[in-house]
N, C-alpha and C. Protein backbone atom coordinates (compact mmCIF):
# COMPACT_ATOMS: atom_id res chain seq x y z
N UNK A 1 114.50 99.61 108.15
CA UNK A 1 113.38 100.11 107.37
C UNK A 1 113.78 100.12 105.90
N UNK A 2 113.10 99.87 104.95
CA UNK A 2 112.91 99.47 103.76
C UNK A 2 112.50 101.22 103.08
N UNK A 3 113.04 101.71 102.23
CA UNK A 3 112.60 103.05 101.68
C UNK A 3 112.50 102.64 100.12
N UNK A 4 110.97 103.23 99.70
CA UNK A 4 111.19 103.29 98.28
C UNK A 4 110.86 104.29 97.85
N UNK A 5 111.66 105.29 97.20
CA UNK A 5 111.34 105.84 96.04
C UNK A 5 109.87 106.97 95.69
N UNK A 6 109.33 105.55 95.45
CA UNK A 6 108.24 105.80 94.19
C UNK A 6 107.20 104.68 94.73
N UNK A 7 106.08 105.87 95.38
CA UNK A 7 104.54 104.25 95.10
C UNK A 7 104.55 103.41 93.74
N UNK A 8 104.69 103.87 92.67
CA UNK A 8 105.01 103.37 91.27
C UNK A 8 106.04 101.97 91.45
N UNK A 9 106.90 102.33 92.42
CA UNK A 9 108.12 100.75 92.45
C UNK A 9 107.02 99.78 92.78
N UNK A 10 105.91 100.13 94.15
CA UNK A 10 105.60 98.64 94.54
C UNK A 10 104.47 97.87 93.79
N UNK A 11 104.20 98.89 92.47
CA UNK A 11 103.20 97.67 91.84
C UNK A 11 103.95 96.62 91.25
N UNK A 12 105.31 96.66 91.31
CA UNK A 12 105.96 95.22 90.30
C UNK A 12 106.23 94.40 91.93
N UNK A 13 106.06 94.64 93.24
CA UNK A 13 106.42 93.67 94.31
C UNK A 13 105.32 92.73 94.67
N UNK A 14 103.85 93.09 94.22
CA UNK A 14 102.93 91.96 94.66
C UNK A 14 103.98 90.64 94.75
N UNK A 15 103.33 90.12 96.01
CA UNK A 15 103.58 88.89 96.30
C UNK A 15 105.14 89.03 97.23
N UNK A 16 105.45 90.07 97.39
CA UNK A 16 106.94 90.40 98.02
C UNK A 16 106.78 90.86 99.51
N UNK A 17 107.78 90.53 100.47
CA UNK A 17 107.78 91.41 101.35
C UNK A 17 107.99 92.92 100.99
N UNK A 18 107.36 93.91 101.75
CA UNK A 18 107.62 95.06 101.73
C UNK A 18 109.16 95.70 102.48
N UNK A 19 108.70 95.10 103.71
CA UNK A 19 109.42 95.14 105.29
C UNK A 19 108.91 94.81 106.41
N UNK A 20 110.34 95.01 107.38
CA UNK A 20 110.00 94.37 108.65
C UNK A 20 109.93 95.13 110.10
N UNK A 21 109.34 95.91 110.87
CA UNK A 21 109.18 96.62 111.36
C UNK A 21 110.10 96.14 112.63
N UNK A 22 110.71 97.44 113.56
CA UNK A 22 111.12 97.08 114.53
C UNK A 22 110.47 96.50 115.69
N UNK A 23 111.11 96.02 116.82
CA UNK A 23 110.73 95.55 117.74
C UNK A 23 109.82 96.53 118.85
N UNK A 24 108.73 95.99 119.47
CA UNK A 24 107.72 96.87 119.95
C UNK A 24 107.30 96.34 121.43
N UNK A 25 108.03 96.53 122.81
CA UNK A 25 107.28 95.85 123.70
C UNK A 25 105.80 96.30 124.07
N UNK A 26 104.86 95.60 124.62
CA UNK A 26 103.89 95.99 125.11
C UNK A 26 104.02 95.87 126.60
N UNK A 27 103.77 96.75 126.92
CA UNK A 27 103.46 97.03 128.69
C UNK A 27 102.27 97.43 129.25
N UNK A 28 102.10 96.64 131.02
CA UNK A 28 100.82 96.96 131.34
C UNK A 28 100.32 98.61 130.93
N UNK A 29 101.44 99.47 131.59
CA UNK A 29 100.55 100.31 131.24
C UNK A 29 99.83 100.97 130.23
N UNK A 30 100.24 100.49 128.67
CA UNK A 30 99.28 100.65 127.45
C UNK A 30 98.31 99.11 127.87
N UNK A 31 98.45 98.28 128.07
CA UNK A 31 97.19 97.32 128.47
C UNK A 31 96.46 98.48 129.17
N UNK A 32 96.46 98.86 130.05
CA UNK A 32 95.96 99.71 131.25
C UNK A 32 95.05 100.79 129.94
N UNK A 33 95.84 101.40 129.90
CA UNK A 33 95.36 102.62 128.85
C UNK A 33 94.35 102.54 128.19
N UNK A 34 94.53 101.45 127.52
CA UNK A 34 93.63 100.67 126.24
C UNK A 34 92.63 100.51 126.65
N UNK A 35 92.33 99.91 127.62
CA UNK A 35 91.05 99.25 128.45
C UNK A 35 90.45 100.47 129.01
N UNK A 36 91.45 101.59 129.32
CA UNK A 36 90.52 102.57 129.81
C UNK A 36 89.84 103.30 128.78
N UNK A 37 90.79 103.54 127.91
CA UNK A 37 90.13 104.37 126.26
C UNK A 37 89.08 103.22 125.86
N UNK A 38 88.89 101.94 125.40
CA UNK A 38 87.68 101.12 125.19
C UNK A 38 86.18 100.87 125.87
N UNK A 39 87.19 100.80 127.66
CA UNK A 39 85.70 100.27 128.15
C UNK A 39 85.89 98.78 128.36
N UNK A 40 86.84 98.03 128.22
CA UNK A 40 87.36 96.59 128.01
C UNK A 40 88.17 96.76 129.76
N UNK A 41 87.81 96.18 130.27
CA UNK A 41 88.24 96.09 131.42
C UNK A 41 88.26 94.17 131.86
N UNK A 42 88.15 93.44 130.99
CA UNK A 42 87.78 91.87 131.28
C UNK A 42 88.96 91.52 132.49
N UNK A 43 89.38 91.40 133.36
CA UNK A 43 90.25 90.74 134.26
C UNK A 43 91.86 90.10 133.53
N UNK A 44 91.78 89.33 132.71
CA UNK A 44 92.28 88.72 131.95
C UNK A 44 93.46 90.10 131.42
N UNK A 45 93.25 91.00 131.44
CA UNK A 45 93.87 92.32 131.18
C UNK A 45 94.38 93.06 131.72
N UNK A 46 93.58 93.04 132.70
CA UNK A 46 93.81 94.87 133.67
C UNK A 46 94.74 93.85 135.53
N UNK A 47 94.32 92.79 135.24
CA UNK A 47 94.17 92.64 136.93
C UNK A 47 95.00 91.32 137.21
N UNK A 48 96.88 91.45 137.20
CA UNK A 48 97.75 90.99 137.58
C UNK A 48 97.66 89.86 138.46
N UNK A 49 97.16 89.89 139.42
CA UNK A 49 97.51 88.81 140.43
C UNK A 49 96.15 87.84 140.07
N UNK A 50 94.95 88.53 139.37
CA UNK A 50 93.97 87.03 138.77
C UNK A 50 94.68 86.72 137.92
N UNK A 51 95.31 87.17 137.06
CA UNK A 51 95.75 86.64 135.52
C UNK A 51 96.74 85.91 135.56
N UNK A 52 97.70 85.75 137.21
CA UNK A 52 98.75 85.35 137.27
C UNK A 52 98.32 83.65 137.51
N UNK A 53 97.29 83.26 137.77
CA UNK A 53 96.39 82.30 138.15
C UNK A 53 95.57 81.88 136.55
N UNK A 54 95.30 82.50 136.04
CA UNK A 54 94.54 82.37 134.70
C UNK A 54 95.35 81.16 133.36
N UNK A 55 94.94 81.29 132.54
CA UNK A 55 95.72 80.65 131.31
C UNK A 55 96.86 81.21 130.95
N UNK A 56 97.10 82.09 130.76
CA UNK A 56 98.19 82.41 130.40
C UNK A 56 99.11 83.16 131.33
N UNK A 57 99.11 83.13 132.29
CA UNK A 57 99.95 82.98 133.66
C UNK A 57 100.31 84.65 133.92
N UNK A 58 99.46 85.56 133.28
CA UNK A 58 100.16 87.00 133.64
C UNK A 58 98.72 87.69 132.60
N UNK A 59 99.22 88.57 132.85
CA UNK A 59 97.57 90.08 131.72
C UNK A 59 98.22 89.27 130.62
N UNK A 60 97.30 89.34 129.78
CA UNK A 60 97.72 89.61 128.06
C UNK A 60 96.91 90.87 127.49
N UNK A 61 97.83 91.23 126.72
CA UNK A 61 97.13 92.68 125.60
C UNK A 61 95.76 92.35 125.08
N UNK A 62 94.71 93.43 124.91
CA UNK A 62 93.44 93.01 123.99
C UNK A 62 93.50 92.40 122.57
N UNK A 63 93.05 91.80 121.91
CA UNK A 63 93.11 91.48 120.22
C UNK A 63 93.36 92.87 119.69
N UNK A 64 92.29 93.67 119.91
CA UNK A 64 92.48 94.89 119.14
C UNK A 64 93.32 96.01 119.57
N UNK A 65 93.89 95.74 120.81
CA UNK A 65 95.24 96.83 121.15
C UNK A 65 96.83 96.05 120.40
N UNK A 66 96.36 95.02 119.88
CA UNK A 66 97.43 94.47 118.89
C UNK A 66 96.94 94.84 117.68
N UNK A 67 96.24 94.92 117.32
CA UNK A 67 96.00 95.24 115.58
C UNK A 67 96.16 96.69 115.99
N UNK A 68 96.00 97.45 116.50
CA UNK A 68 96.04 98.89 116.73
C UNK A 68 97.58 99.58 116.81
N UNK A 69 98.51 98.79 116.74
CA UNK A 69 100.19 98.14 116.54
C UNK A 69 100.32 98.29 115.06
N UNK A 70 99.52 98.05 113.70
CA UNK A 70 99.91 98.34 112.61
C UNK A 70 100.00 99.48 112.39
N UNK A 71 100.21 100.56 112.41
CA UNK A 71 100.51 101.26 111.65
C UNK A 71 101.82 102.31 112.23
N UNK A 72 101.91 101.76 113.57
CA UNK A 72 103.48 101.93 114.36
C UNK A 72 104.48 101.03 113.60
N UNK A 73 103.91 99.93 113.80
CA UNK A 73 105.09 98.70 112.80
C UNK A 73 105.05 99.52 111.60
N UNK A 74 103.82 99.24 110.45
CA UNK A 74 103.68 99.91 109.30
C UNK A 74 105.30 101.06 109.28
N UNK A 75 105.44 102.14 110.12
CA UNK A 75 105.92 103.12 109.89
C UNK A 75 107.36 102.92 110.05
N UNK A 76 107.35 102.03 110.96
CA UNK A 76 108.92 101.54 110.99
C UNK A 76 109.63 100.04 109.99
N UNK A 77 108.44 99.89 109.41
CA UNK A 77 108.80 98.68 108.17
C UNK A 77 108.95 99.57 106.86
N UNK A 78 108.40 100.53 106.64
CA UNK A 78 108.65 100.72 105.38
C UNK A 78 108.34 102.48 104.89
N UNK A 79 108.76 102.51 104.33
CA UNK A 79 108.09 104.33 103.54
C UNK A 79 108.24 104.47 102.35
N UNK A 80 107.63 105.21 101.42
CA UNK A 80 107.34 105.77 100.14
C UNK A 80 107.77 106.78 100.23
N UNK A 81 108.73 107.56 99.66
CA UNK A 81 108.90 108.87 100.07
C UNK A 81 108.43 109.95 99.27
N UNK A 82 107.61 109.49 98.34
CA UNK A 82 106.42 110.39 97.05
C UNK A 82 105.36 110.48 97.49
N UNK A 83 104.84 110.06 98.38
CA UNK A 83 103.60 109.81 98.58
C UNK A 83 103.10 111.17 99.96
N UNK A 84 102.09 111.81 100.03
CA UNK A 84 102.23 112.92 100.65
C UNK A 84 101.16 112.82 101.87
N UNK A 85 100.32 111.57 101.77
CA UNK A 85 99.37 111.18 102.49
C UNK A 85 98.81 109.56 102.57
N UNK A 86 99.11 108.97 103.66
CA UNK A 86 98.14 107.21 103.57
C UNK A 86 96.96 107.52 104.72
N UNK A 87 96.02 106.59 104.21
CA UNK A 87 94.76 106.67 104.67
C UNK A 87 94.49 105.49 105.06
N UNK A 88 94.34 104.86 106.22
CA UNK A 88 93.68 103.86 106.71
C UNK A 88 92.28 103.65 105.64
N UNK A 89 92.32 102.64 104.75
CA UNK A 89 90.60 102.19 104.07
C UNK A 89 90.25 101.30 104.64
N UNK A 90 90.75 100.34 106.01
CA UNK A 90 90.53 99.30 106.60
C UNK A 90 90.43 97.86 106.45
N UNK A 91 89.59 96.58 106.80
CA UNK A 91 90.64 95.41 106.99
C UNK A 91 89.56 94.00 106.31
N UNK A 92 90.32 93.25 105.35
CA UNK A 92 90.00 92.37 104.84
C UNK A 92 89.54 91.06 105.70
N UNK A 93 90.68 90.72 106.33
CA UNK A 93 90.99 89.37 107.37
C UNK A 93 91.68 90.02 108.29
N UNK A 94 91.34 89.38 109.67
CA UNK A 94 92.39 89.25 111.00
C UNK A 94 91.92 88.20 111.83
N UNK A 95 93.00 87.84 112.64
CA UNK A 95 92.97 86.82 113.16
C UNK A 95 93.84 87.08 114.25
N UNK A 96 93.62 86.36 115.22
CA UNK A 96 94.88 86.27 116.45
C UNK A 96 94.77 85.31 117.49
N UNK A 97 96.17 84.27 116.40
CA UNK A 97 96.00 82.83 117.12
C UNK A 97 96.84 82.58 118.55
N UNK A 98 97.52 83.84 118.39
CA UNK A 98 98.50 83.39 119.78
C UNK A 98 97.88 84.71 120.86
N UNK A 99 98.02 84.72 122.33
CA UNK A 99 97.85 85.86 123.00
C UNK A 99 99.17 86.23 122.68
N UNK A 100 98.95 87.15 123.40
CA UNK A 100 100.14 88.73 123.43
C UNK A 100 100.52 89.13 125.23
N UNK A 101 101.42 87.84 125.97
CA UNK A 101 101.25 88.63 127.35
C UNK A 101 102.31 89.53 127.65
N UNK A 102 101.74 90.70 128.54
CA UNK A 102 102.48 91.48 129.35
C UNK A 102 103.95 91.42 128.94
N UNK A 103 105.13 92.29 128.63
CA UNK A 103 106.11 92.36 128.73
C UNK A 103 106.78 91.73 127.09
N UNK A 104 105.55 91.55 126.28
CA UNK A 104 106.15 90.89 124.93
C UNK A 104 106.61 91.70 124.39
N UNK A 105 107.44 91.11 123.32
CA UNK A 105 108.26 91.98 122.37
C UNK A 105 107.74 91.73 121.07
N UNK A 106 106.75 92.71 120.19
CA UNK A 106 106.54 92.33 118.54
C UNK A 106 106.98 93.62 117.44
N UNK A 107 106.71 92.31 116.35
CA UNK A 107 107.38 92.88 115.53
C UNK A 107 106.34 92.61 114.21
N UNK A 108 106.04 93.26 112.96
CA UNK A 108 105.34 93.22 112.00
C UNK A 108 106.00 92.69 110.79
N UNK A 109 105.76 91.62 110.12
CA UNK A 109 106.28 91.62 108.23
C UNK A 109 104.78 91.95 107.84
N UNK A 110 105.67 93.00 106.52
CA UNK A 110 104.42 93.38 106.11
C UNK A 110 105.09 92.95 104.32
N UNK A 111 103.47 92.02 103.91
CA UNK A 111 103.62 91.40 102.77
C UNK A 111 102.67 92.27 101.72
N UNK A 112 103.01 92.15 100.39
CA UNK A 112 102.14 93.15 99.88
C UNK A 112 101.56 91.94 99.01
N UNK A 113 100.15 92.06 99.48
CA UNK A 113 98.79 91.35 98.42
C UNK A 113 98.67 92.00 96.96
N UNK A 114 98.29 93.07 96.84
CA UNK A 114 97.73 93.59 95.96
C UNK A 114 97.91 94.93 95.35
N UNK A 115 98.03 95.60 94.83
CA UNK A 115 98.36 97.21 94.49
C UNK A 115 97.18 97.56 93.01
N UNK A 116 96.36 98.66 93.81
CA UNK A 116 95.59 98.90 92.43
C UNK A 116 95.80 100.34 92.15
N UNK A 117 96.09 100.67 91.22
CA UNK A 117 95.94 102.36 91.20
C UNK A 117 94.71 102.94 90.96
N UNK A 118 94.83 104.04 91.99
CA UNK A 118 93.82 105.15 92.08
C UNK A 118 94.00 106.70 91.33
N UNK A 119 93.18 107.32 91.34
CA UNK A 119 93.53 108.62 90.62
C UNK A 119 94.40 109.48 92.02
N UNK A 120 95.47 109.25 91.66
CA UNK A 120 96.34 110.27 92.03
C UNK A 120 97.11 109.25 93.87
N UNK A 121 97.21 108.18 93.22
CA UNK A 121 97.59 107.33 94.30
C UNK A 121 97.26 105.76 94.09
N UNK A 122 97.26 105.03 95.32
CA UNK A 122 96.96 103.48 95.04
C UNK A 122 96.52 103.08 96.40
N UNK A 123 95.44 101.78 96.31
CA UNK A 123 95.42 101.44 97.31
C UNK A 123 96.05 99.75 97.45
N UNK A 124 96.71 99.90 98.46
CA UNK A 124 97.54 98.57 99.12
C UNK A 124 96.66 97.98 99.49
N UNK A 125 96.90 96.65 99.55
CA UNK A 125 96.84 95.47 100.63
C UNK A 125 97.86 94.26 100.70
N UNK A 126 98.26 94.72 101.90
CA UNK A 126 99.13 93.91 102.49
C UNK A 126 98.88 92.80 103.66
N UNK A 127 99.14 91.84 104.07
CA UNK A 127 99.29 91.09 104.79
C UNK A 127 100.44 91.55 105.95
N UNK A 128 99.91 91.61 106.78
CA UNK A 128 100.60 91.62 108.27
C UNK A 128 100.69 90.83 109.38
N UNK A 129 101.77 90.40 109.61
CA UNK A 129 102.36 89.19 110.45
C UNK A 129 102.54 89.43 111.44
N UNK A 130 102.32 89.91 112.72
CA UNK A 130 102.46 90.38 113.94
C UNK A 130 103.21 89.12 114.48
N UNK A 131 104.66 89.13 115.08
CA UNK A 131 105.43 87.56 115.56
C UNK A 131 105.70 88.03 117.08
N UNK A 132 105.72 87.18 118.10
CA UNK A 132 106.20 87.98 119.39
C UNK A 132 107.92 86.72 119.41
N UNK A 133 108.70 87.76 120.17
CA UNK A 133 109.69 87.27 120.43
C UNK A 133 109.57 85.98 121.18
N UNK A 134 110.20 84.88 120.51
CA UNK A 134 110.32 83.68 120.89
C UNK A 134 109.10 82.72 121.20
N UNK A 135 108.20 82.91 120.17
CA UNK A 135 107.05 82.39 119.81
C UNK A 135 106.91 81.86 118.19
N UNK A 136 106.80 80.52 118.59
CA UNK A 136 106.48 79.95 116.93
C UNK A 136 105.26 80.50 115.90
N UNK A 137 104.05 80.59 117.00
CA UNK A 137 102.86 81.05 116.34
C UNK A 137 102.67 82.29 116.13
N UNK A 138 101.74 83.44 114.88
CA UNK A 138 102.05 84.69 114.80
C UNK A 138 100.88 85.54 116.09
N UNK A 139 100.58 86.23 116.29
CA UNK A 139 100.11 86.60 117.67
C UNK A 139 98.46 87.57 117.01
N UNK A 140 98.57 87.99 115.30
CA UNK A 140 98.19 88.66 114.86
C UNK A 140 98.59 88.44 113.12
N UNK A 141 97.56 88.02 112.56
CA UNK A 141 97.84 88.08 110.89
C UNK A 141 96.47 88.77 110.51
N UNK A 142 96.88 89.64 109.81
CA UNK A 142 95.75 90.65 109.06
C UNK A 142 95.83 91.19 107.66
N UNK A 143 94.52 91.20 107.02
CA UNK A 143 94.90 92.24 105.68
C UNK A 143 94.37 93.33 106.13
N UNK A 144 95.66 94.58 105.31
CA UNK A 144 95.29 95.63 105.88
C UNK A 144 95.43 96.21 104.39
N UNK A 145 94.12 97.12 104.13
CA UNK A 145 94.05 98.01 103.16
C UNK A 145 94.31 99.49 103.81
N UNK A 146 94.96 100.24 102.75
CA UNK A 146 95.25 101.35 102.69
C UNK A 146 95.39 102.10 101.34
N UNK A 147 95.17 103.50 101.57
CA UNK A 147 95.59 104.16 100.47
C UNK A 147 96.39 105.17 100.64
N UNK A 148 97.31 104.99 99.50
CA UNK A 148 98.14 106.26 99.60
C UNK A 148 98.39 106.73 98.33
N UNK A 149 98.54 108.16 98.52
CA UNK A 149 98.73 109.35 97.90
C UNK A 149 99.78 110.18 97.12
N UNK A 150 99.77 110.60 96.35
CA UNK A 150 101.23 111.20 95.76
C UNK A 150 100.76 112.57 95.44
């Protein structure tokens, strides 16, 4: 994990990595979970022995139980230690070109787009790279706005 300081350091990093979050498996039973907290129950998810038959040969995670992964990565890529509050302001771009199956291992780079200051804080946007272990393609790339606080 990457520690800075001062929200004040990352307006000179536009265009920089921030950090890189640790490794995160996903398991059925947050697939399981997810689908029950949503209402997303598609097969392709919940139901092992079709999926083992399907495209991608086992469940894969929902799109959005992977973007729902930033701000776990987020917390283990990086911290401000001035800052006394961040606020989800929500999301520019996402995308998710690779699935995410059962038993993967991810991990987040989080790139910083933009930094504007606010009264009594700033709001980020960063780019987030969601990579699964031993996969060329990223599984999840998003801008994610936020604000945080001092």
């Amino acid at each position: 994990m990457k520690t800075y300081l001062k929200l004040s350091e990352l307006q000179g990093l536009v265009g920089q990595d921030l950090g890189l979050s640790d490794w995160f498996m996903v398991s059925q039973a947050q697939i399981d979970a997810f689908a029950h907290a949503t209402g997303d129950h598609q097969w392709i998810h919940i139901d092992p022995q079709r999926a083992a038959g399907g495209p991608f040969g086992a469940t894969v995670a929902h799109g959005f139980l992977t973007l729902s992964l930033l701000p776990l990565m987020g917390a283990s890529a990086f911290e401000v230690l001035d800052t006394r509050m961040g606020v989800n302001y929500g999301l520019n771009r996402v995308r998710f070109p690779a699935p995410v199956p059962v038993g993967s291992r991810l991990r987040g780079l989080f790139k910083l787009l933009s930094y504007e200051v606010l009264e009594g804080g700033a709001q980020l946007t960063t780019q987030v790279t969601m990579e699964r272990e031993g996969s060329t393609k990223p599984v999840c790339v998003a801008e994610s706005v936020a604000r945080r606080y001092i």
